[in-house]
N, C-alpha and C. Protein backbone atom coordinates (compact mmCIF):
# COMPACT_ATOMS: atom_id res chain seq x y z
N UNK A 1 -16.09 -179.65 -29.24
CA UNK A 1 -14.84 -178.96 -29.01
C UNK A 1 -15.16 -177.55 -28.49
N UNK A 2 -14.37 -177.45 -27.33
CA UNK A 2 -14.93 -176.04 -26.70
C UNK A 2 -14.42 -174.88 -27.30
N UNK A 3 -14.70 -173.69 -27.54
CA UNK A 3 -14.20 -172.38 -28.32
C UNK A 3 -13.09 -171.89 -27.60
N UNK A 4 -11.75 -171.33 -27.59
CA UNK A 4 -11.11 -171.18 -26.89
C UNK A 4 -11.03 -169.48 -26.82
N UNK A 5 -10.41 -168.62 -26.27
CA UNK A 5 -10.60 -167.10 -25.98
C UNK A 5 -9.51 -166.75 -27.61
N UNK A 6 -8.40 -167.57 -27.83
CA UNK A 6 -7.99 -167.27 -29.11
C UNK A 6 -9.14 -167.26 -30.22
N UNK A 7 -9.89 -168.30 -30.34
CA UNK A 7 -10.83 -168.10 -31.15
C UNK A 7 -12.00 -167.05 -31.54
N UNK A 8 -12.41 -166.97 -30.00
CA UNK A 8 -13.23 -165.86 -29.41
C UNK A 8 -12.10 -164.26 -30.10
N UNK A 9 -11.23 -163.91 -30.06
CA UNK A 9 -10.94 -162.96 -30.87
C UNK A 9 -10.43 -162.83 -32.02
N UNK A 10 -9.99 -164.27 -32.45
CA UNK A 10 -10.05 -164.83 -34.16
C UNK A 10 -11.58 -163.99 -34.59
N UNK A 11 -12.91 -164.68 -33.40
CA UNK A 11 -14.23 -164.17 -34.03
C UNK A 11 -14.49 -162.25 -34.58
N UNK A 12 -13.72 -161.70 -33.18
CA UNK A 12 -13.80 -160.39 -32.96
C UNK A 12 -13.16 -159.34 -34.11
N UNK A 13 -11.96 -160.29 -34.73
CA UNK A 13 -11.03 -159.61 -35.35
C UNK A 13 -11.85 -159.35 -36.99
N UNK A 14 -12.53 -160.82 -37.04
CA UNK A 14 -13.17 -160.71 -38.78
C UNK A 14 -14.34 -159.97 -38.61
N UNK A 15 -15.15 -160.01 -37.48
CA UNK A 15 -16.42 -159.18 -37.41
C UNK A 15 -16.17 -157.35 -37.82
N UNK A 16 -14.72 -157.45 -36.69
CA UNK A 16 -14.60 -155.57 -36.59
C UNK A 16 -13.71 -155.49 -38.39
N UNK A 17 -13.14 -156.54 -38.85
CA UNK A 17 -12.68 -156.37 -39.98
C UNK A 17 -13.62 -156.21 -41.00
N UNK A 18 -14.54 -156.82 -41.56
CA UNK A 18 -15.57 -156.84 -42.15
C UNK A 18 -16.23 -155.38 -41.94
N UNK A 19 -16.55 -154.82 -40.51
CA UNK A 19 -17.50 -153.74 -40.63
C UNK A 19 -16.85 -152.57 -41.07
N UNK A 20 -17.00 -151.58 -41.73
CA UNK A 20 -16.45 -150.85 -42.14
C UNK A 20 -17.00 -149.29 -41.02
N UNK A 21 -17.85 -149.41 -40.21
CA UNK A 21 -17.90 -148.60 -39.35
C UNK A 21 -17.86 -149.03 -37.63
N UNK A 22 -18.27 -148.28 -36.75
CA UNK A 22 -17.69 -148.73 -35.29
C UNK A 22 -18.91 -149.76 -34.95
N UNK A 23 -18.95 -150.37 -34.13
CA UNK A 23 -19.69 -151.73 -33.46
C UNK A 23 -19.72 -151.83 -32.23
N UNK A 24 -21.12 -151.93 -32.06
CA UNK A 24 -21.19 -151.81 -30.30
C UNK A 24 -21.08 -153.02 -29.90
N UNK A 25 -20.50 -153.11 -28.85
CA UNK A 25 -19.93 -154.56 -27.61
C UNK A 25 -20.95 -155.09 -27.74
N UNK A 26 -22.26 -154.55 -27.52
CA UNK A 26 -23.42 -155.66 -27.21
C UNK A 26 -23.76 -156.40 -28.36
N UNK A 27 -23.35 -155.68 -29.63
CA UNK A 27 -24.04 -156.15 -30.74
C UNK A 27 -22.58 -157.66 -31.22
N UNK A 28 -21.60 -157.28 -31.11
CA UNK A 28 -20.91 -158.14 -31.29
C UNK A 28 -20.88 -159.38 -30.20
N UNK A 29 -21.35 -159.09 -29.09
CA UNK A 29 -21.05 -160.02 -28.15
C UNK A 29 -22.34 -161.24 -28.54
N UNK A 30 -24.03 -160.14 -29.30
CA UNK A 30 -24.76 -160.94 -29.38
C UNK A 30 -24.53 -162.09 -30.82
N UNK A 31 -23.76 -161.31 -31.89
CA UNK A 31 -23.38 -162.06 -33.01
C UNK A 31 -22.12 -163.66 -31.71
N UNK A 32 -21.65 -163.52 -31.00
CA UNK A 32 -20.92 -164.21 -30.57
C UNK A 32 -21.65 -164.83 -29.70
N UNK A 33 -22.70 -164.76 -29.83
CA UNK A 33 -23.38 -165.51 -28.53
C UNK A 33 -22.71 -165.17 -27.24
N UNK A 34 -21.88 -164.44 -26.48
CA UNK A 34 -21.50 -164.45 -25.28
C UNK A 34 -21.76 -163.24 -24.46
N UNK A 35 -21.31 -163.06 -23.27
CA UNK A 35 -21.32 -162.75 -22.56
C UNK A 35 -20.74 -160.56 -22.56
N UNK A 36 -21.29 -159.35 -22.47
CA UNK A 36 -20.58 -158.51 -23.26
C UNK A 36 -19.59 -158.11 -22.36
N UNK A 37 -19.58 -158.18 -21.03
CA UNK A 37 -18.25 -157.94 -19.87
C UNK A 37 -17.53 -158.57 -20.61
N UNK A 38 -17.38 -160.23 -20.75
CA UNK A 38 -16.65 -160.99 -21.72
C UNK A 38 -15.76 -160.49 -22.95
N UNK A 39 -16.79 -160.01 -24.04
CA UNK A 39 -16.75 -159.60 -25.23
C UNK A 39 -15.65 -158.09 -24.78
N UNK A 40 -15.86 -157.69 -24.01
CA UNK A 40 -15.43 -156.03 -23.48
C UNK A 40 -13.64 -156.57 -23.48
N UNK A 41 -13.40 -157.44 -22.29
CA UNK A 41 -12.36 -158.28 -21.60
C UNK A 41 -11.63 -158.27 -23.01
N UNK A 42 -12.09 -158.88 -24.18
CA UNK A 42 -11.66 -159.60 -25.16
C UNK A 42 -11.23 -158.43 -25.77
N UNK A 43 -12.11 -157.79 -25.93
CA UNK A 43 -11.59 -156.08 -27.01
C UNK A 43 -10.51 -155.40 -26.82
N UNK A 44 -10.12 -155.57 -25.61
CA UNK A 44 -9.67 -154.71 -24.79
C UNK A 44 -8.05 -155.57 -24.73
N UNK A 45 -8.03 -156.76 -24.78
CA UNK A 45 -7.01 -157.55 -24.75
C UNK A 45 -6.01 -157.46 -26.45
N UNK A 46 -7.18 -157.33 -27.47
CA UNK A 46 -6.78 -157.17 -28.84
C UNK A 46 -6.15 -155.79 -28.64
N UNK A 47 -6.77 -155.09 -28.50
CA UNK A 47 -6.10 -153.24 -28.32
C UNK A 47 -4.65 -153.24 -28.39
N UNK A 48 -4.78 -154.25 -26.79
CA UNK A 48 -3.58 -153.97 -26.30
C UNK A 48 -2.12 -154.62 -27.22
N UNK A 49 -3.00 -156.34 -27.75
CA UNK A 49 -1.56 -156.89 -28.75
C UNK A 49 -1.44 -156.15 -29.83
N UNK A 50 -2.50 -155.57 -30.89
CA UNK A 50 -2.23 -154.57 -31.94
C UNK A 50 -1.19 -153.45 -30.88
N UNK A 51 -1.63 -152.61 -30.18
CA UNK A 51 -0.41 -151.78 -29.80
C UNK A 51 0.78 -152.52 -29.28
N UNK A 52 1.41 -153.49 -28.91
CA UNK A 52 2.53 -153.97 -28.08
C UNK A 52 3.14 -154.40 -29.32
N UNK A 53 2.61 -155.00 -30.17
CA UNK A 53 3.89 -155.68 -31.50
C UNK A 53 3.75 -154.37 -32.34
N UNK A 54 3.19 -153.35 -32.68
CA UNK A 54 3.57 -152.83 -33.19
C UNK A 54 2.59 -152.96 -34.64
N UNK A 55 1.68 -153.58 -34.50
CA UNK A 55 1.23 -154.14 -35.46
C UNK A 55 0.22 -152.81 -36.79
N UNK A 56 -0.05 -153.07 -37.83
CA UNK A 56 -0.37 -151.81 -38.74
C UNK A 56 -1.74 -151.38 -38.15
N UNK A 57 -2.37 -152.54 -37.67
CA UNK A 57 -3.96 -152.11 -37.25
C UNK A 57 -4.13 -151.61 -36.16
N UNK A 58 -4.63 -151.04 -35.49
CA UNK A 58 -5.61 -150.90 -34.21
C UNK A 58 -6.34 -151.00 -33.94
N UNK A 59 -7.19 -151.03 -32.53
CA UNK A 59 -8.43 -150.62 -32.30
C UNK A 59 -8.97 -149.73 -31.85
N UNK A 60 -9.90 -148.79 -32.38
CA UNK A 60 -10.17 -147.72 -31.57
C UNK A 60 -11.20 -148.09 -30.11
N UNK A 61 -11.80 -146.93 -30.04
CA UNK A 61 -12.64 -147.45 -28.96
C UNK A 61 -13.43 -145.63 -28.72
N UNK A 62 -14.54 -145.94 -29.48
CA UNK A 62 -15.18 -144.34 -29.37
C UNK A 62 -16.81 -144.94 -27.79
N UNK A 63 -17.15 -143.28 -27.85
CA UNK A 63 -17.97 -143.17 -26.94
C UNK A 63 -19.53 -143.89 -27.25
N UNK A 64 -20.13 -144.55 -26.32
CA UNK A 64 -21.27 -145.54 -26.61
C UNK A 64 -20.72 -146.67 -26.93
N UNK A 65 -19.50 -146.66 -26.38
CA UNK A 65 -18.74 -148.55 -25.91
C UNK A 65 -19.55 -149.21 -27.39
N UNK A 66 -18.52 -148.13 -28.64
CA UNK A 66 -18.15 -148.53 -29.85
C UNK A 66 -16.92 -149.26 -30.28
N UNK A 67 -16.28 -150.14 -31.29
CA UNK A 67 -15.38 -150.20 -31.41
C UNK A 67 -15.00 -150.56 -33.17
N UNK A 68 -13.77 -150.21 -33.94
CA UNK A 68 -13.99 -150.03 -34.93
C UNK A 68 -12.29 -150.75 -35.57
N UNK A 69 -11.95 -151.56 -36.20
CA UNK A 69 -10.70 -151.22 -36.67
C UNK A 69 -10.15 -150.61 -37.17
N UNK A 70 -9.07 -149.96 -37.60
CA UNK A 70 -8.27 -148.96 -38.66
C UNK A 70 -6.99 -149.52 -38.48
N UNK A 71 -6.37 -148.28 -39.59
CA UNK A 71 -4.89 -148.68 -39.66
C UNK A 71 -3.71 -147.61 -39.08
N UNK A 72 -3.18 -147.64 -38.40
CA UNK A 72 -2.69 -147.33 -38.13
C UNK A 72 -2.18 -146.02 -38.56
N UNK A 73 -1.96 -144.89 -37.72
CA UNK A 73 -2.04 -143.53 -38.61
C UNK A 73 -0.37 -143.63 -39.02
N UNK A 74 0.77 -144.05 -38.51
CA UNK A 74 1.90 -143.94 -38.92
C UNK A 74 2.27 -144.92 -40.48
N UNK A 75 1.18 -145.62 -40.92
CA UNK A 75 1.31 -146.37 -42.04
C UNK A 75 0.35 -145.85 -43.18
N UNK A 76 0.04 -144.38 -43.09
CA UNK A 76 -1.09 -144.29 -43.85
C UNK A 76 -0.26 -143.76 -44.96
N UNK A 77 0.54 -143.05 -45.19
CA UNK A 77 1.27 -142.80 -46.31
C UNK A 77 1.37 -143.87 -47.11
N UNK A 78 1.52 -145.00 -46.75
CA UNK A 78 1.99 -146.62 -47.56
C UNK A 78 0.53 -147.06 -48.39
N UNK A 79 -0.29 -146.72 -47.31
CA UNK A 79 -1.53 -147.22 -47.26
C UNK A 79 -2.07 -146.08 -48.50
N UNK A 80 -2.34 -144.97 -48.33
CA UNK A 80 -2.63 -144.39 -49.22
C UNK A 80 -1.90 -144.32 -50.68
N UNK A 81 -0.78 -145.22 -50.78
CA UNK A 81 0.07 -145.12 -52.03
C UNK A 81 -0.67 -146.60 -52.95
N UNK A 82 -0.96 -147.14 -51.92
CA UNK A 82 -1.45 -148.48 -52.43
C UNK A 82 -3.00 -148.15 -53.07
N UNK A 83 -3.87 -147.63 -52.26
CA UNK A 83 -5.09 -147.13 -52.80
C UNK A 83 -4.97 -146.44 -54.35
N UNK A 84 -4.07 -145.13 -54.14
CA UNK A 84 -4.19 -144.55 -55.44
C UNK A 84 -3.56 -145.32 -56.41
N UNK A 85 -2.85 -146.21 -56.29
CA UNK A 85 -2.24 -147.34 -57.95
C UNK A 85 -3.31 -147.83 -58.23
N UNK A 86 -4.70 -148.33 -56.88
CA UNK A 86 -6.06 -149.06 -57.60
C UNK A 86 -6.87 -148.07 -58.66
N UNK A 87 -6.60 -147.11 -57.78
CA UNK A 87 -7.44 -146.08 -58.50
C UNK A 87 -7.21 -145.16 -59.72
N UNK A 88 -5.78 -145.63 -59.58
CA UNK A 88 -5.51 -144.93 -61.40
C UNK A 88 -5.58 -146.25 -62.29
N UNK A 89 -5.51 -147.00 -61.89
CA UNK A 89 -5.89 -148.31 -62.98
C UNK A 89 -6.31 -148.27 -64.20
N UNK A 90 -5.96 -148.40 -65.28
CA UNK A 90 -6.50 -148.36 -66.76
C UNK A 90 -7.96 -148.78 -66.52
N UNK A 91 -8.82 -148.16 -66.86
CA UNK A 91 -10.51 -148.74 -67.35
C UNK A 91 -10.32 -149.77 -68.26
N UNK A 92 -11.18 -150.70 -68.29
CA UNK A 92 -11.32 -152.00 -69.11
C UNK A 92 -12.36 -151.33 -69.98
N UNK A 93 -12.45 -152.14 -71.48
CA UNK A 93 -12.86 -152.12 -72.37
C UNK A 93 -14.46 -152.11 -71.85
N UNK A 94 -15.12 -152.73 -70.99
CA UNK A 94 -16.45 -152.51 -70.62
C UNK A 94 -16.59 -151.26 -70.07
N UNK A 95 -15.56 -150.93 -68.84
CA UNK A 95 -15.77 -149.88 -68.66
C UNK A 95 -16.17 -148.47 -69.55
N UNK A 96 -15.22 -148.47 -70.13
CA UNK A 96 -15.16 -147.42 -71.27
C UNK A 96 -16.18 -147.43 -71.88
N UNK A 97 -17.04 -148.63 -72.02
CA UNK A 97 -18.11 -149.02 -73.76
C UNK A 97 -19.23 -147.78 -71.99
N UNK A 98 -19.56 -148.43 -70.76
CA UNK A 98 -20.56 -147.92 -70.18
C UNK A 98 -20.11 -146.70 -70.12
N UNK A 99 -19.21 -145.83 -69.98
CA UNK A 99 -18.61 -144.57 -69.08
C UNK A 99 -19.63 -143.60 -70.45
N UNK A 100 -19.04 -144.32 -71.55
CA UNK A 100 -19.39 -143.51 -73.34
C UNK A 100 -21.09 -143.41 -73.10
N UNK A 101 -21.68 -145.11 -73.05
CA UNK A 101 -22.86 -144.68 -72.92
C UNK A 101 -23.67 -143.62 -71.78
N UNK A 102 -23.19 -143.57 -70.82
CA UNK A 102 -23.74 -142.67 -69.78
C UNK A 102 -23.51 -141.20 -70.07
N UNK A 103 -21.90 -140.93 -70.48
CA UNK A 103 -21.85 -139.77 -70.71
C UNK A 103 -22.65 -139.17 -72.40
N UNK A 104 -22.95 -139.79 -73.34
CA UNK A 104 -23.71 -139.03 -74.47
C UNK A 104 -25.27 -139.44 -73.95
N UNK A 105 -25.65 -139.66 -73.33
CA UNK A 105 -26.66 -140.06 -73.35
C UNK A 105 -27.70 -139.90 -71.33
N UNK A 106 -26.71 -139.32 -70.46
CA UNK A 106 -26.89 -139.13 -69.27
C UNK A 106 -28.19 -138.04 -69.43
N UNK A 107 -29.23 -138.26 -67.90
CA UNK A 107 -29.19 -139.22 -67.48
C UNK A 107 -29.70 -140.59 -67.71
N UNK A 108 -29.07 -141.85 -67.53
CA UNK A 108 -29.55 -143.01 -67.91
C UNK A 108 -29.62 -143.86 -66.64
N UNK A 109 -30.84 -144.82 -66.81
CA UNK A 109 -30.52 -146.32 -65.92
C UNK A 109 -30.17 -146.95 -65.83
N UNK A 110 -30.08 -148.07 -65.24
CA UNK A 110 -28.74 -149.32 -65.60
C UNK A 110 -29.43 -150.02 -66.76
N UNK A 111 -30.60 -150.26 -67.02
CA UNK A 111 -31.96 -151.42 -67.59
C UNK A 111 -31.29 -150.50 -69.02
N UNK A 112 -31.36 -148.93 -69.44
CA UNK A 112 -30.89 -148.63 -70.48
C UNK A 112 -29.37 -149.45 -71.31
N UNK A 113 -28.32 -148.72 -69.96
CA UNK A 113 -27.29 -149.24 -70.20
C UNK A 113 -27.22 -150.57 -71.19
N UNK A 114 -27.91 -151.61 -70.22
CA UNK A 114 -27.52 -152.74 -70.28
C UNK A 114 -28.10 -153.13 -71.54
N UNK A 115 -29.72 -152.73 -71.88
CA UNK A 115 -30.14 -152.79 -73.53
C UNK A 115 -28.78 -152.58 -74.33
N UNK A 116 -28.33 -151.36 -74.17
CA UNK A 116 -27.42 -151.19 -75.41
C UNK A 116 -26.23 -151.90 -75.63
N UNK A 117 -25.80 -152.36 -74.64
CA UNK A 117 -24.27 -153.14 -74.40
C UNK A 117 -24.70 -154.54 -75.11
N UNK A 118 -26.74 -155.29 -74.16
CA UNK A 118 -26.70 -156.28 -74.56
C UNK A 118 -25.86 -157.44 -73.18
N UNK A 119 -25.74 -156.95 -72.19
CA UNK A 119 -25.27 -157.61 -71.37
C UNK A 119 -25.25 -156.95 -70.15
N UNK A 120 -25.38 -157.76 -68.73
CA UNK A 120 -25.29 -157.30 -67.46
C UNK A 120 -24.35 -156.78 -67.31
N UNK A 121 -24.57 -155.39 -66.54
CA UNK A 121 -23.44 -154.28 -66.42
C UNK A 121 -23.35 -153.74 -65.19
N UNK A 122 -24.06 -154.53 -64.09
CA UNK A 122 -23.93 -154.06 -62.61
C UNK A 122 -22.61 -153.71 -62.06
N UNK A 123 -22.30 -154.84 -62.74
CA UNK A 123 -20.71 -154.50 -61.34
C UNK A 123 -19.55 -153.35 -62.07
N UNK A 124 -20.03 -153.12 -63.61
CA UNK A 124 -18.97 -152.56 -64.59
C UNK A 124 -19.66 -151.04 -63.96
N UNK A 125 -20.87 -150.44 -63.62
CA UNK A 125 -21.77 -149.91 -63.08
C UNK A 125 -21.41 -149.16 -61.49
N UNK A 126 -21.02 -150.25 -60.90
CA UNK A 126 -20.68 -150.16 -59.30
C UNK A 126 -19.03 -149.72 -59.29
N UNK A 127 -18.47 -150.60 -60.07
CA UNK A 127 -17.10 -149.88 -60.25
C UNK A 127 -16.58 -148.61 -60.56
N UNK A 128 -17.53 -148.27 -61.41
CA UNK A 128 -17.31 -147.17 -62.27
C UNK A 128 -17.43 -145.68 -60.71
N UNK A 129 -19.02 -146.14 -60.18
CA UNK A 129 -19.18 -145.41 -59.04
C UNK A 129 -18.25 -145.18 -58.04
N UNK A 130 -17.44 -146.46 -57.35
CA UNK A 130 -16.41 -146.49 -56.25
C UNK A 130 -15.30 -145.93 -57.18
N UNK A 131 -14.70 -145.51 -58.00
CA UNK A 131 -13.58 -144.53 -58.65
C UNK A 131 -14.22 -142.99 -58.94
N UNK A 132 -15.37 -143.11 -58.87
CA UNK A 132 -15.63 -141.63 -59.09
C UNK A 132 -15.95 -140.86 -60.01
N UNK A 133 -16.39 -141.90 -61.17
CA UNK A 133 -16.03 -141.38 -62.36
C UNK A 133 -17.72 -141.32 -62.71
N UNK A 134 -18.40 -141.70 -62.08
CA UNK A 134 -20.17 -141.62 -62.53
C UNK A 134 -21.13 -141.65 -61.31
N UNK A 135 -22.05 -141.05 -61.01
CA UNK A 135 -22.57 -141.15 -59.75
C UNK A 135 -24.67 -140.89 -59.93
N UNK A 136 -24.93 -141.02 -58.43
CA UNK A 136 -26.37 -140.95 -59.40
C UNK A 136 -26.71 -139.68 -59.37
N UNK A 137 -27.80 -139.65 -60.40
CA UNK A 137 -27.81 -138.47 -60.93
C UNK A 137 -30.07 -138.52 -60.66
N UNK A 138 -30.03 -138.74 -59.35
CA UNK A 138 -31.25 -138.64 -58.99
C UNK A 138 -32.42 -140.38 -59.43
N UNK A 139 -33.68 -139.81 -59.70
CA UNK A 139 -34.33 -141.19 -60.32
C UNK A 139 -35.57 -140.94 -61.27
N UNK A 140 -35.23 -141.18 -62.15
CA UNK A 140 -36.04 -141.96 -63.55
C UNK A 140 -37.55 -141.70 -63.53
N UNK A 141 -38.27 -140.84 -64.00
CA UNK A 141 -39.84 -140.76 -63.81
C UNK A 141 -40.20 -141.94 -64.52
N UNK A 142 -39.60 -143.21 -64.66
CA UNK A 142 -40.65 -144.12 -65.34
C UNK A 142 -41.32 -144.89 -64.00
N UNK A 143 -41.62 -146.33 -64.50
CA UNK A 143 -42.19 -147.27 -63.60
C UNK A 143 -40.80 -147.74 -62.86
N UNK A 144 -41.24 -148.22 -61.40
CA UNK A 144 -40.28 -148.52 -60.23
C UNK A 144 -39.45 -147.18 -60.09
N UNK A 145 -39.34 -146.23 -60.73
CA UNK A 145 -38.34 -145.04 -59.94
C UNK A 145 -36.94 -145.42 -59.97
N UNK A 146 -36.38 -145.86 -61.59
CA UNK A 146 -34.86 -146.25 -61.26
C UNK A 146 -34.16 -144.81 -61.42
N UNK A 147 -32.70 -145.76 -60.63
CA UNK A 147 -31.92 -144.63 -60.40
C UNK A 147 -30.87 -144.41 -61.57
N UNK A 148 -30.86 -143.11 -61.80
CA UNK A 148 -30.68 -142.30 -62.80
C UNK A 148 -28.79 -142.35 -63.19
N UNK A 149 -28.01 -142.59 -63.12
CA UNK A 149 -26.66 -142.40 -63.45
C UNK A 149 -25.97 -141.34 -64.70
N UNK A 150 -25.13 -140.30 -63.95
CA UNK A 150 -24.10 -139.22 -64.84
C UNK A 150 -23.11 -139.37 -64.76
């Protein structure tokens, strides 16, 4: 079954969605196996339906024939209302048990952490980081050089 040019920017749309920074034509055209005049044609066609319906996303298009998605600057108020409800979110009971251990006891590693809890605490760890509430705090003079968390 042959790929059709809808598909071909079905491909374009999850690639530039997925990346969280800009993407060069060549590099996407080579994830697409095709052609980058092609790939260009195609970018350039999305631009245009995100701007004509009106739609929340765009595409930009920076210098070094980059390209990046975002949202639309007239929806960012909405957009930013939605972010901060994630981010005031009550902490979960893990959270809290790691936030306690890091803060009496900072700086610590995760390998500490996780002794004391008694259970894997990566992602309770990573979360904690993407809200802001603990960050690293350099690395660990033991063996391997772990990184340190405050």
């Amino acid at each position: 079954m042959p790929i059709t040019q809808r598909n071909k920017i079905g491909m374009l749309e999850a690639m530039l969605f997925a990346n969280a920074e800009p993407v060069e034509t060549d590099r996407l055209a080579e994830a697409m196996r095709a052609d980058p005049a092609e790939v260009l044609t195609l970018l350039e066609k999305l631009q245009k339906r995100y701007d004509e319906t009106e739609s929340g996303l765009m595409l930009l298009h920076f210098d070094g024939d980059r390209w990046q998605m975002a949202t639309r600057p007239y929806y960012g108020e909405v957009v930013k209302r939605i972010l901060d409800t994630r981010r005031n979110a009550p902490l979960s009971p893990a959270a809290l048990e790691v936030l306690a251990i890091i803060a009496y006891n900072q700086p610590v590693s995760r390998s500490f952490i996780e002794q004391v809890r008694g259970v894997d605490s990566s992602s309770t760890v990573s979360k904690l980081m993407e809200r802001g509430l603990i960050e690293e705090a350099g690395r660990l003079d033991l063996p391997g050089k772990p990184v340190a968390f405050g």
